[in-house]
N, C-alpha and C. Protein backbone atom coordinates (compact mmCIF):
# COMPACT_ATOMS: atom_id res chain seq x y z
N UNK A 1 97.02 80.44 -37.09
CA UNK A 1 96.31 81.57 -37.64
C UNK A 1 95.91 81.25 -39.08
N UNK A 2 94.62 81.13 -39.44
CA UNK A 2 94.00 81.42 -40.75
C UNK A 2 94.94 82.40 -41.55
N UNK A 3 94.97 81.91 -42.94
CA UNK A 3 95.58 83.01 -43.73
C UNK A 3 94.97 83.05 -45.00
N UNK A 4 93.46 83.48 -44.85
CA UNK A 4 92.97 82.91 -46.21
C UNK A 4 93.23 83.66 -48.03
N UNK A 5 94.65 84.35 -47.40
CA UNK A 5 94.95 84.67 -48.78
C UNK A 5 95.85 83.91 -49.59
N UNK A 6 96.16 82.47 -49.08
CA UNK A 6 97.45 82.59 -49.34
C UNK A 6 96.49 80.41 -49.69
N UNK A 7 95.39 80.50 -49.88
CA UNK A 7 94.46 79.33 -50.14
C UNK A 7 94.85 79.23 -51.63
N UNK A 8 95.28 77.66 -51.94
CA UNK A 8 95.20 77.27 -52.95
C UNK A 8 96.56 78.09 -53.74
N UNK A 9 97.22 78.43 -53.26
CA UNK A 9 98.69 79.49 -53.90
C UNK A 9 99.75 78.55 -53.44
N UNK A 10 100.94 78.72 -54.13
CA UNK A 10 102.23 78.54 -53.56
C UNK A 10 103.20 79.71 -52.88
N UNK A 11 103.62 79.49 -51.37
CA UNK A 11 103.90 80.41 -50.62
C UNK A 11 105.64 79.27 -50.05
N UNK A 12 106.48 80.97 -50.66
CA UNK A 12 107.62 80.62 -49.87
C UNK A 12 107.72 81.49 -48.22
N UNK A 13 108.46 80.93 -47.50
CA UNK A 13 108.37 81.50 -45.80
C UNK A 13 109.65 82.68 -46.42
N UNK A 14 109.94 83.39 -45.35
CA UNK A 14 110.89 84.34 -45.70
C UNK A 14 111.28 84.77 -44.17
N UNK A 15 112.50 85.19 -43.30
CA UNK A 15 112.35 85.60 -42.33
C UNK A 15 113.47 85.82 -41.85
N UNK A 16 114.42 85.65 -40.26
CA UNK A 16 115.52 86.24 -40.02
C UNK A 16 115.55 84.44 -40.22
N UNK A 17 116.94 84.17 -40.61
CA UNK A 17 117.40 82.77 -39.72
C UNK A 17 118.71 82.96 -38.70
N UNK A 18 119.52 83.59 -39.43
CA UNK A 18 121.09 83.66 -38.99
C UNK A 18 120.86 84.33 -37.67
N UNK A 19 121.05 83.77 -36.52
CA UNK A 19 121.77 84.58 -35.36
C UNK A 19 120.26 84.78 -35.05
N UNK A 20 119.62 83.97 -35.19
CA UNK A 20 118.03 83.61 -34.55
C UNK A 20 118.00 82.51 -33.81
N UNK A 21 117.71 82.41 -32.52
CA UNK A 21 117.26 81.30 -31.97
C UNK A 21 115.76 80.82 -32.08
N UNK A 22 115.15 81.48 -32.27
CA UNK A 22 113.67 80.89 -32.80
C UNK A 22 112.95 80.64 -33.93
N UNK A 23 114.40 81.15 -34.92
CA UNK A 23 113.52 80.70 -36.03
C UNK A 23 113.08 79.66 -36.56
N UNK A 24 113.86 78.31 -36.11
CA UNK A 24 113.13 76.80 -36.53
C UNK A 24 111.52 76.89 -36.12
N UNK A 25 111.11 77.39 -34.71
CA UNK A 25 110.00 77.52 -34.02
C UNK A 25 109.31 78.47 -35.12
N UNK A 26 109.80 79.68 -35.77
CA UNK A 26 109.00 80.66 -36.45
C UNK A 26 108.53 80.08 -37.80
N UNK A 27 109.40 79.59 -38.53
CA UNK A 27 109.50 78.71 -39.63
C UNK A 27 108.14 77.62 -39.82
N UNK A 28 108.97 77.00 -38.70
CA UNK A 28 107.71 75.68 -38.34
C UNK A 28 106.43 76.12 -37.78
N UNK A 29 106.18 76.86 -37.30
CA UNK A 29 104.26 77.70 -37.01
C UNK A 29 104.01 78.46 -37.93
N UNK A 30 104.90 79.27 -38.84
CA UNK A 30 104.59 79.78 -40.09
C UNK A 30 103.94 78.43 -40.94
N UNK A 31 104.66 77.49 -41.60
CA UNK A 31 104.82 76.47 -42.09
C UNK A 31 103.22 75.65 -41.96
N UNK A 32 102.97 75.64 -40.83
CA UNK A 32 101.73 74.74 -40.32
C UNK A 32 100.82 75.84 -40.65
N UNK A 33 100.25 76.83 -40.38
CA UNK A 33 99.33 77.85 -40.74
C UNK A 33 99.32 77.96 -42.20
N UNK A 34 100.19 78.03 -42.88
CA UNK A 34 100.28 77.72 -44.45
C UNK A 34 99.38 77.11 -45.28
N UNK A 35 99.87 75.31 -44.42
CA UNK A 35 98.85 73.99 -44.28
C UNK A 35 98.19 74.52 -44.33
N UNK A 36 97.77 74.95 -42.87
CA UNK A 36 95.78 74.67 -42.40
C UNK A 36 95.40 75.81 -43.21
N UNK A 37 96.02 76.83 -43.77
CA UNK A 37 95.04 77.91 -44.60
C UNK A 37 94.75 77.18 -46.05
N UNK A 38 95.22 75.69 -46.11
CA UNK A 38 95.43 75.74 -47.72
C UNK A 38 96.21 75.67 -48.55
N UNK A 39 97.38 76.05 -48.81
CA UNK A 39 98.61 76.37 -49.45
C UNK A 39 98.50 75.02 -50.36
N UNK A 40 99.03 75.34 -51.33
CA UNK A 40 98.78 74.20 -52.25
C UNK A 40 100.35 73.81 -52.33
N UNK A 41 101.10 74.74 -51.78
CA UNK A 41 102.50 74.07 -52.19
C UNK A 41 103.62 74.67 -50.95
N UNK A 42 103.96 74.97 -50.09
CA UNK A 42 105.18 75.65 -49.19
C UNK A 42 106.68 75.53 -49.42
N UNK A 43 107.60 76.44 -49.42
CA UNK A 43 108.62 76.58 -49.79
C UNK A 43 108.98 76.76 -48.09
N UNK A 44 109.22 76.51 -47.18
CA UNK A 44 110.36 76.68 -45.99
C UNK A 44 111.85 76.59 -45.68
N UNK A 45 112.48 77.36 -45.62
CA UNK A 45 113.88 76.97 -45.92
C UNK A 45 114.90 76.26 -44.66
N UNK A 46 113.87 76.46 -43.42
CA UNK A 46 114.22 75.75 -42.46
C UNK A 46 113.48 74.22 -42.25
N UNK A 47 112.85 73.58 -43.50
CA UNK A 47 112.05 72.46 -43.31
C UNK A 47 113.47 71.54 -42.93
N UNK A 48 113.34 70.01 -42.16
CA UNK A 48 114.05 69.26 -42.48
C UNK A 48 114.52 68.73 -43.57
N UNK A 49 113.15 68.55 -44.47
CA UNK A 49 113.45 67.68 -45.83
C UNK A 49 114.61 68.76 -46.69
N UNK A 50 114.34 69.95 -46.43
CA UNK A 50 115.09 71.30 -47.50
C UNK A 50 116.65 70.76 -46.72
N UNK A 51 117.27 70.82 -45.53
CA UNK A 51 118.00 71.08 -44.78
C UNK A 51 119.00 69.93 -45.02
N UNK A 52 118.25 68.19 -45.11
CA UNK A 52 118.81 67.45 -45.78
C UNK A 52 119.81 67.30 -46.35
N UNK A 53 119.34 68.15 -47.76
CA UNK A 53 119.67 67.77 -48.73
C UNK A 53 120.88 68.88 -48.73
N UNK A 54 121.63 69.70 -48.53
CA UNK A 54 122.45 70.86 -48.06
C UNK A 54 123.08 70.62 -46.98
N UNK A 55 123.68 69.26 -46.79
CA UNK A 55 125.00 69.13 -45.53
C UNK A 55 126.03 70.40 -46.19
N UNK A 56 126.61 70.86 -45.05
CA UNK A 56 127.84 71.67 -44.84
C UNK A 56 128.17 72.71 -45.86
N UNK A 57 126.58 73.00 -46.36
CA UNK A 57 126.46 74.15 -47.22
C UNK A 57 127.06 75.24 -46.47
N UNK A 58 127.26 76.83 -46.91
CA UNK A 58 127.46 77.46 -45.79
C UNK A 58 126.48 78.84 -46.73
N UNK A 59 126.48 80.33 -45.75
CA UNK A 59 125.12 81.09 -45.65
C UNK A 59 125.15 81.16 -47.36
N UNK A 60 125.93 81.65 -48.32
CA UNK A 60 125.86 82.07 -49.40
C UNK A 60 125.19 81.08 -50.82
N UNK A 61 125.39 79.48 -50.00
CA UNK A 61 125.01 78.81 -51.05
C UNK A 61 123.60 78.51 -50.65
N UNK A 62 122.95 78.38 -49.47
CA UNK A 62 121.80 78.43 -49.52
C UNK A 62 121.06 79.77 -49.94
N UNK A 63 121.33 80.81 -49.95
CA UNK A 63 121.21 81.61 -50.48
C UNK A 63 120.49 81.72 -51.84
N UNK A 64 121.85 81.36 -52.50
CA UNK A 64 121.63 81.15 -54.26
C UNK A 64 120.86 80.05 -54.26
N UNK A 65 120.68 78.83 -53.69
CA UNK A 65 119.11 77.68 -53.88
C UNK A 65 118.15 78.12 -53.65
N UNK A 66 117.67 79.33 -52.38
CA UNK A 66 116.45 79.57 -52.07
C UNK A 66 116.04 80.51 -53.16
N UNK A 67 116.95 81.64 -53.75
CA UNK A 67 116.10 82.63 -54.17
C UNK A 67 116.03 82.17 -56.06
N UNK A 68 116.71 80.57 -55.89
CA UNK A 68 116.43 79.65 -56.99
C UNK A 68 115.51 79.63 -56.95
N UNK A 69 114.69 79.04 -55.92
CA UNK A 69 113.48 78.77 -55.59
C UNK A 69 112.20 79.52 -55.16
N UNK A 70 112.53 81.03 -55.01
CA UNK A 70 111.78 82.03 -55.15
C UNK A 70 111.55 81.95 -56.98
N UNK A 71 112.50 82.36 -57.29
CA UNK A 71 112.44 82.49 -58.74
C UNK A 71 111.88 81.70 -59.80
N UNK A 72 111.71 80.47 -59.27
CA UNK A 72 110.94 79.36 -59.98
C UNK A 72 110.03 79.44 -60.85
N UNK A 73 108.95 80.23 -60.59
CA UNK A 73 107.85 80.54 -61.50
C UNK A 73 106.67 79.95 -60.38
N UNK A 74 107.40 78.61 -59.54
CA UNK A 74 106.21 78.20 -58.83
C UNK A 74 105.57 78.88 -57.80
N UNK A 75 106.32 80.01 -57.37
CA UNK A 75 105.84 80.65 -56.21
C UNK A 75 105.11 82.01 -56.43
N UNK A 76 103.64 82.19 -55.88
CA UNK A 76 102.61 82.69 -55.74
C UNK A 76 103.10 84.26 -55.05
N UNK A 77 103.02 83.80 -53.72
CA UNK A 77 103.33 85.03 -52.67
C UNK A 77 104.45 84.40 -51.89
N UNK A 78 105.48 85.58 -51.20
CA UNK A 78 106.44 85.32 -49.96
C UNK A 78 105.31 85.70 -48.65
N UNK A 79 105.62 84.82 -47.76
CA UNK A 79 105.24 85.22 -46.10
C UNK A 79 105.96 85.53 -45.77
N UNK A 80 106.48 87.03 -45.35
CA UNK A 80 107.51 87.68 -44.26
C UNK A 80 107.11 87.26 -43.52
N UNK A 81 107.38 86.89 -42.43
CA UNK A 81 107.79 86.55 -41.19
C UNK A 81 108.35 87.48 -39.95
N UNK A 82 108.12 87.37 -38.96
CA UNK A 82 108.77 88.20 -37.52
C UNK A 82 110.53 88.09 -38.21
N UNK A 83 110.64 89.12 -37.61
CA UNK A 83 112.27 89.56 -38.23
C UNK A 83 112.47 89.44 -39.60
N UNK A 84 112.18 89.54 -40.50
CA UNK A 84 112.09 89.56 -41.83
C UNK A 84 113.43 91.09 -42.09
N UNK A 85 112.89 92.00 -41.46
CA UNK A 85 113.42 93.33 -41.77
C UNK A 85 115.04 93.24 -41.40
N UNK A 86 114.99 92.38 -40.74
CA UNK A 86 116.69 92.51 -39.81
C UNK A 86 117.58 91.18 -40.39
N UNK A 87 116.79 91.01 -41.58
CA UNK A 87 117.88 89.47 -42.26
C UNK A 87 118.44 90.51 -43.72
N UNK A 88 119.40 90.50 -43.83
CA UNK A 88 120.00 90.77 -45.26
C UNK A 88 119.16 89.55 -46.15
N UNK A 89 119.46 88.58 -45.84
CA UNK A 89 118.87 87.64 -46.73
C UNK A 89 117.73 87.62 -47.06
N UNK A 90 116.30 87.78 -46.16
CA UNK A 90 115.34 88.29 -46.45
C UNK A 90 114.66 89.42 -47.26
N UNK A 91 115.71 90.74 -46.55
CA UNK A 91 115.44 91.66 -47.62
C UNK A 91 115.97 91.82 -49.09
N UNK A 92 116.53 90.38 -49.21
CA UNK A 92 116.67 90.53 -50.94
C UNK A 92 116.21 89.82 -51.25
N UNK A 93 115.48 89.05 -50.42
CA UNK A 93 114.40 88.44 -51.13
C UNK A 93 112.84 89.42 -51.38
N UNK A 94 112.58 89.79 -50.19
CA UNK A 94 111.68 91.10 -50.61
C UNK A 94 111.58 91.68 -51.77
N UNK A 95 112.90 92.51 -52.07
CA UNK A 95 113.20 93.24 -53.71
C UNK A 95 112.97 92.38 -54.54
N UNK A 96 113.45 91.17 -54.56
CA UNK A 96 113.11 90.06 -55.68
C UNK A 96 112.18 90.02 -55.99
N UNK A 97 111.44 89.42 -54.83
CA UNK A 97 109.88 89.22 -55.17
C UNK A 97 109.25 90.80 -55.69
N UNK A 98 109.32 92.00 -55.04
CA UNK A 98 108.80 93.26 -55.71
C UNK A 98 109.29 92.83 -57.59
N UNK A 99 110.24 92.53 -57.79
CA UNK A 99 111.37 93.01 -58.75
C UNK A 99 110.50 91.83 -59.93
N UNK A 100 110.01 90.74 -59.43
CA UNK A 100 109.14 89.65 -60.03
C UNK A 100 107.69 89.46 -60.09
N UNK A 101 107.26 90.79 -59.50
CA UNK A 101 106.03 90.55 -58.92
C UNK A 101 105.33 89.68 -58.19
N UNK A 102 106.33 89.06 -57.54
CA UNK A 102 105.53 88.10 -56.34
C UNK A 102 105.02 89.00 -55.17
N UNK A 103 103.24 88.39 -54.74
CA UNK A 103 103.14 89.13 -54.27
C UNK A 103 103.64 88.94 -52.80
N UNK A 104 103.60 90.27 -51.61
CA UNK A 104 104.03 90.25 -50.68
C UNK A 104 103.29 90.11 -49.47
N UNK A 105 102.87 89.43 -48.37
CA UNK A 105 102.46 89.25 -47.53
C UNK A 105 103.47 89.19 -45.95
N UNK A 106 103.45 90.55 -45.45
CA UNK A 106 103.99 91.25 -44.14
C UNK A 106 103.51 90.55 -42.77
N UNK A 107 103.51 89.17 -42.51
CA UNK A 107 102.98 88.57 -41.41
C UNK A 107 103.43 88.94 -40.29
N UNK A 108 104.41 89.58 -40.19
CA UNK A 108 105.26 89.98 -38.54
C UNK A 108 104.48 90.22 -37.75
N UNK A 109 103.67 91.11 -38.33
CA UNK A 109 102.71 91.87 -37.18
C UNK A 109 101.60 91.17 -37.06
N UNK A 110 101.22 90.45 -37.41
CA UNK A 110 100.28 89.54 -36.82
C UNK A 110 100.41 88.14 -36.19
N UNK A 111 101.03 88.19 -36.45
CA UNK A 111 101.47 86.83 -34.98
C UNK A 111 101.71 87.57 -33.24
């Protein structure tokens, strides 16, 4: 899916992971649409390369790296994602981004 708002921006993914079986799949087709719209930069937190580098992290410390990485300065807009609403982790990332003015982009419903 085209996302031509999100052209030439840096976009972190945002979504359920924990106690998701599809989210590598959601992640990764989020992730690629990103690409093909453009994205000048993607933040995924289910990428391999991210996942790497975080052996035997556990939920709380990825946590505190990602919304490191929200917080960066480098990131443009969040892509919610399908299940976004039903992750604790997501929805504080939501407030963040409100709380930083990043802007917000609600993709659930369009996939």
């Amino acid at each position: 899916m085209h996302l031509p708002e999100i052209e030439g921006r840096s976009v972190y993914i945002s979504g359920k992971i924990t106690n998701n079986e599809q989210a590598a799949l959601q992640f990764a087709k989020a992730h690629k649409d990103c690409i093909e719209s453009g994205a000048a930069y993607v933040f995924n937190p289910m990428a391999a390369a991210v996942q790497v580098k975080r052996p035997g992290w556990m939920h709380d410390d990825h946590m505190r790296a990602d919304i490191h990485e929200l917080t960066s300065g480098r990131i443009d807009v969040i892509l919610q994602i399908d299940g976004w609403r039903e992750s604790g982790g997501a929805l504080l990332e939501s407030a963040i981004a409100d709380m930083c003015g990043i802007e917000r982009i609600d993709w659930s419903e369009s996939e």
